[in-house]
Structure formats: structure tokens, C-alpha cells
C-alpha atoms as a PDB file:
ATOM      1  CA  UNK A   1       0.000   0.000   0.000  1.00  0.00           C
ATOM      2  CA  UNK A   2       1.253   3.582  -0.823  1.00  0.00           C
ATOM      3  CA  UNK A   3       1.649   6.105   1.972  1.00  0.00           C
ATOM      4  CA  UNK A   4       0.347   9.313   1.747  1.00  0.00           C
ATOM      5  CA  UNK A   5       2.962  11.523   0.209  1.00  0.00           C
ATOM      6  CA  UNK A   6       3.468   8.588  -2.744  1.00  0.00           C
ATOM      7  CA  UNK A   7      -0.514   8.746  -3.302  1.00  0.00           C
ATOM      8  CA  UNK A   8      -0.180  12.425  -3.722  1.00  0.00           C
ATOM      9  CA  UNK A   9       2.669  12.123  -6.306  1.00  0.00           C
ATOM     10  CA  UNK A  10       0.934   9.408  -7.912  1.00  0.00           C
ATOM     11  CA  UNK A  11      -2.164  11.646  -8.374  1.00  0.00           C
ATOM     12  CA  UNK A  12      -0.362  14.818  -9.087  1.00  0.00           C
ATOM     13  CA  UNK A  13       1.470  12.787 -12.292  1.00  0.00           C
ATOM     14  CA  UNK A  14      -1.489  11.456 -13.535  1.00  0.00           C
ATOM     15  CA  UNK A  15      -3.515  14.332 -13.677  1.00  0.00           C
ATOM     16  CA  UNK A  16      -1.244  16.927 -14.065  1.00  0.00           C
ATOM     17  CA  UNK A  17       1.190  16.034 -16.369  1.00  0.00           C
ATOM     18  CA  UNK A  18       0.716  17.706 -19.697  1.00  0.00           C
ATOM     19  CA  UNK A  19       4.383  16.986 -22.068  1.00  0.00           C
ATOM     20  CA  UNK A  20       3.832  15.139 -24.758  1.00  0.00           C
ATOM     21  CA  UNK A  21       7.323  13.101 -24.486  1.00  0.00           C
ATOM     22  CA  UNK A  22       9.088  10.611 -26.478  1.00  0.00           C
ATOM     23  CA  UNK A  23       7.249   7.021 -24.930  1.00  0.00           C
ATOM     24  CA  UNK A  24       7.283   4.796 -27.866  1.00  0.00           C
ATOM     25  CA  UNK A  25       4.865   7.456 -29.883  1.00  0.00           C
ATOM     26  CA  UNK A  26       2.619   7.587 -27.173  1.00  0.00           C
ATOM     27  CA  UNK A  27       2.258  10.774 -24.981  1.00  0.00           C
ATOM     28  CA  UNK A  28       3.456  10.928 -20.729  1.00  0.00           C
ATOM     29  CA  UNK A  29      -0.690  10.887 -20.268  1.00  0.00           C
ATOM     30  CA  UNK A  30      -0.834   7.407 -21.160  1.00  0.00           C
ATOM     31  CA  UNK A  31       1.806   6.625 -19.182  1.00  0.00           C
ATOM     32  CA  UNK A  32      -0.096   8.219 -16.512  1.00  0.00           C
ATOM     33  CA  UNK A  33      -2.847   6.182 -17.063  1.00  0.00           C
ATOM     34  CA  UNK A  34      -0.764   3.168 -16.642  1.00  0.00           C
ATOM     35  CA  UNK A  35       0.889   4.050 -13.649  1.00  0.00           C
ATOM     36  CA  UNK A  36      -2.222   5.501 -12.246  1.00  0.00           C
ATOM     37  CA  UNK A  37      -2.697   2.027 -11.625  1.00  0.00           C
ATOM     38  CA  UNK A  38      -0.721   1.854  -8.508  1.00  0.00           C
ATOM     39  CA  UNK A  39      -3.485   3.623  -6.806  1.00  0.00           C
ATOM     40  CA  UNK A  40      -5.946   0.879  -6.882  1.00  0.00           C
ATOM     41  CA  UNK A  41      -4.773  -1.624  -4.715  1.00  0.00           C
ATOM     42  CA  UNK A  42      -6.449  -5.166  -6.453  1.00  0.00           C
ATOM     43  CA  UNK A  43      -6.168  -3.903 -10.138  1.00  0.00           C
ATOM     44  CA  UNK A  44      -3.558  -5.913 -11.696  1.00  0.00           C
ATOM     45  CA  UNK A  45      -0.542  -3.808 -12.700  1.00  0.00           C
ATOM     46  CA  UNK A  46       0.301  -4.091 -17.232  1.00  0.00           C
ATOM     47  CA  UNK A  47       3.730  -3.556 -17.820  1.00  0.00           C
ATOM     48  CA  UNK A  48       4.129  -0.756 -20.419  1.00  0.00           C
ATOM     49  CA  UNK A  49       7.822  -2.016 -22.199  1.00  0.00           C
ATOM     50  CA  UNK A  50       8.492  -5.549 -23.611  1.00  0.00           C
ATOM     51  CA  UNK A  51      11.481  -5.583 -20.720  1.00  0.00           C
ATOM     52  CA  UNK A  52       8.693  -5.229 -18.080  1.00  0.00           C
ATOM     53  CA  UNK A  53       6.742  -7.574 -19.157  1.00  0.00           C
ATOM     54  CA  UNK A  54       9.700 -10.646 -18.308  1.00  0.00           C
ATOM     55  CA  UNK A  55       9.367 -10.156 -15.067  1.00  0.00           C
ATOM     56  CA  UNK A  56       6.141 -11.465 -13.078  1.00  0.00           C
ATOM     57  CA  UNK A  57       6.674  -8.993 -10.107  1.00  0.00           C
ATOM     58  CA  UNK A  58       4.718  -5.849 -10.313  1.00  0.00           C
ATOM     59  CA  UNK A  59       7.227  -4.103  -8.354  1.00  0.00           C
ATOM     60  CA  UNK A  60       9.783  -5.184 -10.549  1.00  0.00           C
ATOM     61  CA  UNK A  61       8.102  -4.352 -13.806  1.00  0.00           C
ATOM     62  CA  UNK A  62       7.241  -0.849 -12.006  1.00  0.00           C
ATOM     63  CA  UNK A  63      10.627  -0.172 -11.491  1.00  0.00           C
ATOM     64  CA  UNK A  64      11.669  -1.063 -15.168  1.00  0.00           C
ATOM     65  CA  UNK A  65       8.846   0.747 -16.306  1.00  0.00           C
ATOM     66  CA  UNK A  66       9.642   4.140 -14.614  1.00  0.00           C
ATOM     67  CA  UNK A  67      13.395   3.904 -15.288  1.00  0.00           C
ATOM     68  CA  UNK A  68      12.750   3.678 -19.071  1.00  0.00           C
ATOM     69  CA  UNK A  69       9.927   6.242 -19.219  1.00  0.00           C
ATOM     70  CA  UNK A  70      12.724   8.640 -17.927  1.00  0.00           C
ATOM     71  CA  UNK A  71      15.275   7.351 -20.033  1.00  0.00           C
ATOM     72  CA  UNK A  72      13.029   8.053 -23.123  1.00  0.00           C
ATOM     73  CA  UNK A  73      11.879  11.354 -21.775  1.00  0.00           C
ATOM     74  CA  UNK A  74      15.302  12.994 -20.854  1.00  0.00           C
ATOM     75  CA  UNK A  75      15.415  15.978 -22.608  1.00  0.00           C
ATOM     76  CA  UNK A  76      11.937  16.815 -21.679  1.00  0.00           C
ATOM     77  CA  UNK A  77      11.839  19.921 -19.811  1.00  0.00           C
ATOM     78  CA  UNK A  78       9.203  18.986 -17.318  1.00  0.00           C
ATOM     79  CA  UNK A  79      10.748  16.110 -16.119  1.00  0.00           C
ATOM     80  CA  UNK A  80      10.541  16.091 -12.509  1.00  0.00           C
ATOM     81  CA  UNK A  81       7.264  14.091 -12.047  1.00  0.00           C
ATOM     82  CA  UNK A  82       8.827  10.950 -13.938  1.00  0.00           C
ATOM     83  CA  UNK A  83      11.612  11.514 -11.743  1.00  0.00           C
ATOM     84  CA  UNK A  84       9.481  11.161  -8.852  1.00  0.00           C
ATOM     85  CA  UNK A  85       7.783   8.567 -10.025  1.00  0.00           C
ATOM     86  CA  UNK A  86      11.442   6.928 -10.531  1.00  0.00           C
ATOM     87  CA  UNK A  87      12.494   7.121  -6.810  1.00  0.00           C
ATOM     88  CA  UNK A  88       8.795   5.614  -5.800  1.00  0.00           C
ATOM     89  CA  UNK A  89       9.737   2.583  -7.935  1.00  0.00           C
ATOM     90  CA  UNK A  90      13.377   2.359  -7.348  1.00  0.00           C
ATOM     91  CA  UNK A  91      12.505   2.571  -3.198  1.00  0.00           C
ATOM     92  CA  UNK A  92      10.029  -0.222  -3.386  1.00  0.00           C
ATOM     93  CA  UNK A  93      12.700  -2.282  -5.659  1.00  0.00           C
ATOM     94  CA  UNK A  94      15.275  -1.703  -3.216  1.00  0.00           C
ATOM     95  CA  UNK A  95      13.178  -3.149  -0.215  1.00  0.00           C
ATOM     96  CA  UNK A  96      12.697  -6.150  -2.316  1.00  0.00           C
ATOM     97  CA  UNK A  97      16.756  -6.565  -1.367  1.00  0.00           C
ATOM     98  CA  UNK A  98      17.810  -5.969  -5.036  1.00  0.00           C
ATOM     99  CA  UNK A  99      20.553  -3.547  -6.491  1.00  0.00           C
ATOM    100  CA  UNK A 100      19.214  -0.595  -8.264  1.00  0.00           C
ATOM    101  CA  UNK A 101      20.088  -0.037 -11.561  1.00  0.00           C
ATOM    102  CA  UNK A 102      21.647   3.050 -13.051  1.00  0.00           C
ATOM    103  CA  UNK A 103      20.117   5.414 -15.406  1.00  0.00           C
ATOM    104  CA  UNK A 104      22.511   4.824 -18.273  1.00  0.00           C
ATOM    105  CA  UNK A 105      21.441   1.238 -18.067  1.00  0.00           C
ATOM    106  CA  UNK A 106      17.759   2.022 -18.522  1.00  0.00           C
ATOM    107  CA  UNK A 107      19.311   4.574 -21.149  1.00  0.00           C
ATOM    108  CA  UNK A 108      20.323   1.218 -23.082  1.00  0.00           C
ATOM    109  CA  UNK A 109      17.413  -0.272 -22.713  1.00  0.00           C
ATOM    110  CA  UNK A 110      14.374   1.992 -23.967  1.00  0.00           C
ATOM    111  CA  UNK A 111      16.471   4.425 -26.159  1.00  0.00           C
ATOM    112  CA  UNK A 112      19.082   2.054 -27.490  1.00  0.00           C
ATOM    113  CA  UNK A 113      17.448  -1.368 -27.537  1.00  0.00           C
ATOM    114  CA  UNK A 114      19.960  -3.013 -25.470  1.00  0.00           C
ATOM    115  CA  UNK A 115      18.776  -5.599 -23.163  1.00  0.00           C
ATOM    116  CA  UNK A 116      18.310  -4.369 -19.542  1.00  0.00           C
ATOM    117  CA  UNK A 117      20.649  -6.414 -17.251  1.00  0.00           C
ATOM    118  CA  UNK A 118      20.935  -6.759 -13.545  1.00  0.00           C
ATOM    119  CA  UNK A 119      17.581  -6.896 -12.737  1.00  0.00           C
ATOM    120  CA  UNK A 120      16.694  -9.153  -9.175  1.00  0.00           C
ATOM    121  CA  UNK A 121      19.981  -9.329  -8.851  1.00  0.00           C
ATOM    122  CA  UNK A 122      20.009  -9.340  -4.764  1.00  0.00           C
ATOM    123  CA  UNK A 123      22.647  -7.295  -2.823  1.00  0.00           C
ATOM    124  CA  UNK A 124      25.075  -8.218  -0.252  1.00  0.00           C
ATOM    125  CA  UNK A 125      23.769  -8.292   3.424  1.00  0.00           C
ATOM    126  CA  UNK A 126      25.862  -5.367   4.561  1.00  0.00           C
ATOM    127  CA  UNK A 127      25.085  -3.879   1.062  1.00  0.00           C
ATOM    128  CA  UNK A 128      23.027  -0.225   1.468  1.00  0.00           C
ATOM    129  CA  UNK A 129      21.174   0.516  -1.255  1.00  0.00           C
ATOM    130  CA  UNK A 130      22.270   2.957  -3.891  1.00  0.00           C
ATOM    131  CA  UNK A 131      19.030   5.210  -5.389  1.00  0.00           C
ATOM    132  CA  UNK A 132      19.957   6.412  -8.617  1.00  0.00           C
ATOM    133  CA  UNK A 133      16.691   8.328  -9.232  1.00  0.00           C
ATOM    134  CA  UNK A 134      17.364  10.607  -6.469  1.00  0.00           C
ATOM    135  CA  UNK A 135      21.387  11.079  -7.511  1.00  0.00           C
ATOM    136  CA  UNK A 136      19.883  11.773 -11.249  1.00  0.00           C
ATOM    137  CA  UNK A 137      17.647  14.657  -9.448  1.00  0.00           C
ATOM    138  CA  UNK A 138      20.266  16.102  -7.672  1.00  0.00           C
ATOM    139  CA  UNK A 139      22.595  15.735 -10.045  1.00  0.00           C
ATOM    140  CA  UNK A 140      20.304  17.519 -12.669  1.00  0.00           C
ATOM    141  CA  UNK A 141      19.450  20.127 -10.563  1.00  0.00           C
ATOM    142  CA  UNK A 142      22.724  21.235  -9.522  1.00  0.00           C
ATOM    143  CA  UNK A 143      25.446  20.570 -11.522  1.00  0.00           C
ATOM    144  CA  UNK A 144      23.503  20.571 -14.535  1.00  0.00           C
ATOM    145  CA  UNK A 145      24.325  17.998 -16.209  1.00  0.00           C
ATOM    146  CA  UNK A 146      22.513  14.968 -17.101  1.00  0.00           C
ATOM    147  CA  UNK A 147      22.719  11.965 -19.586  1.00  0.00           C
ATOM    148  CA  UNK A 148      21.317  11.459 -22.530  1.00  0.00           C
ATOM    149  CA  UNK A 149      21.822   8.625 -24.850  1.00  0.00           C
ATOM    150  CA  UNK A 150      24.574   6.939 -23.058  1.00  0.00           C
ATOM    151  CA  UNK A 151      26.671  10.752 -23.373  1.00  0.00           C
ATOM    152  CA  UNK A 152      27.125  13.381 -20.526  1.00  0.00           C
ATOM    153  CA  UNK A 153      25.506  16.558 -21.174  1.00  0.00           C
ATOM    154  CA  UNK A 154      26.585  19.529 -20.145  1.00  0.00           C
ATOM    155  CA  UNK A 155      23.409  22.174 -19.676  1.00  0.00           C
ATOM    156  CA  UNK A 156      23.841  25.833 -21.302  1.00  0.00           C
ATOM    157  CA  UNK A 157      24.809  28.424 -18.937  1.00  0.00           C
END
């Protein structure tokens, strides 16, 4: 079950999100839709990418699912709900006991075609997690700089 502050995001993305972005031809609103999903506890969850849809763990293909919406969306300049929506995955993934997996990985994946690799791959016992999404915000934010298509980008002054 979602707490509070993850039900607002969730609602805030779905209904408020108006880029049109790069998601296979289809707009952010539809992935909205999908992920508006997570608010209905009982509604089975439809992965939105092929790569989701090997894995039989909602949380997994939720995770997958939000990393590759954000890899296909990076040069969208309203990007900070997917982002969001990112670190709400990526936290649940990690409390499965899995690594995370880094952006340029997902970058592979949905822009590049690559297979995405590492997935359930479980960490160490003394192993804390690492949260990508959040080091992609930051990093965005205040250095900015972010990735796109497997390259660093450097933002205009």
C-alpha cells in the first residue's frame, strides 16, 4: 500500500502532467494512465515495455517501467514528475533486497534497444542501497548535467 505523500505524487502525475514526451509514440498521459494504476490496490498492474513484461513482479516491472519512461523522456523539460515517479519505484525495488540499476542502463534499454541487465539481482547483506533516481535529481538540478543517450551533457549556462 502507498503512503500518503506517494498517493499524492501518484495523483499529481497522472492528472497533471501535460508533455507530450518521447514514450514509444505515445504521450506521458498514457503513461499516466498506466501508472495511475498503482493507486488501486487489487487492479492488476500491465507492464508498459516488452522488458517489463519478463518479469512477473509488479514491483519489478514498475521499477523497469519508470526507469525507461525517464530514459526516453530525458530531454523533456518537465521532467521532474517521472523523476518522482522513478524514486517511488526504485525505493520499493530496493526493499525487495535488489541492487538498483543506473540510469545509463535504462538509457540502453528503452532508447538504445539493449537488453536491460541486472535486474533481481540481490545485494550483499551489509550492502546499502544505492538510489539512482534521487542522484539523477540532484545531479540535474545542480550541476547541470545529465545523460542522454549513453553521453554526458553539459546544460547551457
Amino acid at each position: 500500500m502507498l503512503g500518503p505523500l506517494a498517493r499524492r505524487s501518484f495523483i499529481e502525475f497522472a492528472h497533471g502532467y501535460e508533455y507530450t514526451g518521447f514514450w514509444g509514440g505515445e504521450t506521458v498521459k498514457s503513461i499516466a494512465k498506466i501508472l495511475q494504476q498503482w493507486l488501486h490496490p487489487g487492479v492488476k498492474y500491465k507492464p508498459a515495455t516488452e522488458e517489463a513484461a519478463k518479469y512477473s513482479n509488479e514491483t519489478v516491472q514498475k521499477y523497469i517501467d519508470t526507469g525507461i519512461a525517464v530514459a526516453r523522456n530525458i530531454e523533456a523539460a518537465d521532467i521532474d514528475k517521472l523523476i518522482t515517479m522513478w524514486e517511488i519505484a526504485e525505493t520499493s525495488y530496493a526493499n525487495l533486497g535488489y541492487r538498483t540499476l543506473p540510469l545509463a542502463d535504462f538509457v540502453a534499454a528503452g532508447v538504445r534497444g539493449e537488453g536491460l541487465y541486472g535486474v533481481e539481482v540481490e545485494r550483499e547483506d551489509d550492502e546499502p542501497p544505492l538510489f539512482h533516481a534521487t542522484h539523477f535529481r540532484v545531479r540535474r538540478r545542480h550541476r547541470g548535467a545529465f545523460l542522454v543517450q549513453g553521453r554526458v551533457i553539459e546544460a547551457a549556462d
